[in-house]
Protein backbone atom coordinates (compact mmCIF):
# COMPACT_ATOMS: atom_id res chain seq x y z
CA UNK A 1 -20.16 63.87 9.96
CA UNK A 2 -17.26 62.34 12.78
CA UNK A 3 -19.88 59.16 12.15
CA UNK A 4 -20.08 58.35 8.81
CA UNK A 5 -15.97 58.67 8.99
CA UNK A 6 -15.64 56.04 11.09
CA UNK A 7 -18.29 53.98 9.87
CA UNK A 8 -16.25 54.38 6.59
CA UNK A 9 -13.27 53.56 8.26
CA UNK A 10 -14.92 50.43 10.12
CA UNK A 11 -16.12 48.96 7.06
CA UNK A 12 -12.73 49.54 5.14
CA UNK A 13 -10.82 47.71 7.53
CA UNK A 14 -13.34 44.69 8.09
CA UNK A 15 -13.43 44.22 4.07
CA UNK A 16 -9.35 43.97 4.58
CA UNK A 17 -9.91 41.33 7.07
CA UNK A 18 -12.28 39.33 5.37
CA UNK A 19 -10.15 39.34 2.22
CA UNK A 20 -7.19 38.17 4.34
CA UNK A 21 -9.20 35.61 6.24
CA UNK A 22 -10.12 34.22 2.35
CA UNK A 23 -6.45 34.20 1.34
CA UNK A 24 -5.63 32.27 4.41
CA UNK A 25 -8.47 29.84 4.07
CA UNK A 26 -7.45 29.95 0.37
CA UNK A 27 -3.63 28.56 1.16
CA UNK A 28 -4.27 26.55 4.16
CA UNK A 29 -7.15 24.45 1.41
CA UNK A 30 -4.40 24.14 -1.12
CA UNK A 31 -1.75 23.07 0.91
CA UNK A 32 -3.77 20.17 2.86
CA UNK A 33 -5.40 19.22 -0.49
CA UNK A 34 -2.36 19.17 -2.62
CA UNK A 35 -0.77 17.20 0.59
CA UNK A 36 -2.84 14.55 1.11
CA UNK A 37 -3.22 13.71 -2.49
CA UNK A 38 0.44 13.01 -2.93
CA UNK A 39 0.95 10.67 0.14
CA UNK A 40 1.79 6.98 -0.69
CA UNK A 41 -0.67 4.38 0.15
CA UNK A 42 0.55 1.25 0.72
CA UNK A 43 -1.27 -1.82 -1.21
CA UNK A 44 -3.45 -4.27 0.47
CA UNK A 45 -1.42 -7.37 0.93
CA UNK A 46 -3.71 -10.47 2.20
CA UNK A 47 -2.14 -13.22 3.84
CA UNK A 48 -4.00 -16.84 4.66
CA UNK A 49 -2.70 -18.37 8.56
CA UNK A 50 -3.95 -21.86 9.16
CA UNK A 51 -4.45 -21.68 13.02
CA UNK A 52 -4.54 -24.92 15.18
CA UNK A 53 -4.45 -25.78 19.38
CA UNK A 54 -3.81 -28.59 21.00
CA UNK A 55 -6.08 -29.24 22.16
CA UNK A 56 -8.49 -28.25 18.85
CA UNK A 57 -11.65 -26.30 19.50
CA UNK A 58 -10.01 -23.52 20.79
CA UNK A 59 -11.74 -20.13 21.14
CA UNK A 60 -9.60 -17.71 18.05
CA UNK A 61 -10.07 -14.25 18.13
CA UNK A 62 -8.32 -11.65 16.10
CA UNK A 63 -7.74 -8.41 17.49
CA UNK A 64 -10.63 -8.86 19.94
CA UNK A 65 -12.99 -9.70 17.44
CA UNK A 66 -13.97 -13.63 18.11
CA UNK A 67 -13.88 -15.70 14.65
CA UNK A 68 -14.56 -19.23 15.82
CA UNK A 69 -13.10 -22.34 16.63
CA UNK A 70 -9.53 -23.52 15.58
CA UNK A 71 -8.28 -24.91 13.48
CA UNK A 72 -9.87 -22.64 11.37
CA UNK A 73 -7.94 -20.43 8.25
CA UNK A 74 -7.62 -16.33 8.61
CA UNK A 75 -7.34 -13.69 6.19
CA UNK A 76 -5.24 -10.84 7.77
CA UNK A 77 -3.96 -7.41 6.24
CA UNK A 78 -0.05 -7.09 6.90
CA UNK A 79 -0.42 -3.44 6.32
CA UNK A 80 -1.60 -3.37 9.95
CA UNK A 81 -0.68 -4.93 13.50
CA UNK A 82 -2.49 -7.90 13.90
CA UNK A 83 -2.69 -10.46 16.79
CA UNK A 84 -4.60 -13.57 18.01
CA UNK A 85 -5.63 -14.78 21.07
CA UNK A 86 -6.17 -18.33 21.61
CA UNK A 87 -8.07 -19.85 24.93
CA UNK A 88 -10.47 -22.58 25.99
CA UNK A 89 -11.75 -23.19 29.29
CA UNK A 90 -9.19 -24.64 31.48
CA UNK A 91 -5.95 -23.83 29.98
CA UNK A 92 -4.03 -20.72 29.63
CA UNK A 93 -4.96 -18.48 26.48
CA UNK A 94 -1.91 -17.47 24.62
CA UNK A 95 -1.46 -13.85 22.33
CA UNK A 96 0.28 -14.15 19.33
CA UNK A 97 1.48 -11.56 17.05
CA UNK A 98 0.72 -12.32 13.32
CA UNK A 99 3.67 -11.13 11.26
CA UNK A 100 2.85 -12.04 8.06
CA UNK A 101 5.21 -14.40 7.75
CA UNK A 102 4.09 -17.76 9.25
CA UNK A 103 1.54 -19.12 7.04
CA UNK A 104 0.42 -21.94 10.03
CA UNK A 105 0.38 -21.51 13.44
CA UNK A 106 0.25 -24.40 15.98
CA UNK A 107 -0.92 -23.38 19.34
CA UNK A 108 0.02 -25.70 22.76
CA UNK A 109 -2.30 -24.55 25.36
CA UNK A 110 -1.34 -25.45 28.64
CA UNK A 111 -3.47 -26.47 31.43
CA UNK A 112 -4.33 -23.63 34.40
């Protein structure tokens, strides 16, 4: 008899976990639903940069990425950081930080 008493009790108290464990889970789902669904997204906002060098056919690479050969036009997101880097063999590249505001961008490369 001791046995089925505790199995009784065992069982008791695991159901009274599990049904807190599910009212936890329960809340925590709410909460970081309900959260992320009222966060503010900010709106795309595209902006055009003309890029040149002096000399032209510089290498033009935004944020790592290489697009091609200036003087060439970019499309850039000024929701995020964004910068160029501008080289060619035998000169100095330069980084530039694109801050949405410049709409042309003249780069002087200088010899190494």
């Amino acid at each position: 008899m001791p046995t089925v008493n505790i199995d009784f009790k065992f069982r008791s108290n695991l159901k009274s976990i599990v049904m807190k464990l599910q009212h936890i889970v329960s809340v925590f789902c709410f909460l970081f639903l309900s959260s992320c669904a009222s966060m503010p997204t900010l709106p795309n906002k595209e902006f055009k940069v003309l890029v040149s060098s002096v000399p032209e056919g510089a290498d033009v690479q935004l944020n790592a990425y290489y697009i091609g050969k200036a003087p060439l036009t970019l499309t850039i997101n000024t929701n995020s950081s964004n910068f160029i880097y501008v080289s060619k063999v035998g000169f100095a590249g330069q980084r530039i930080t694109l801050d949405g505001k410049k709409s042309e961008i003249k780069v002087q490369l200088v010899k190494e």
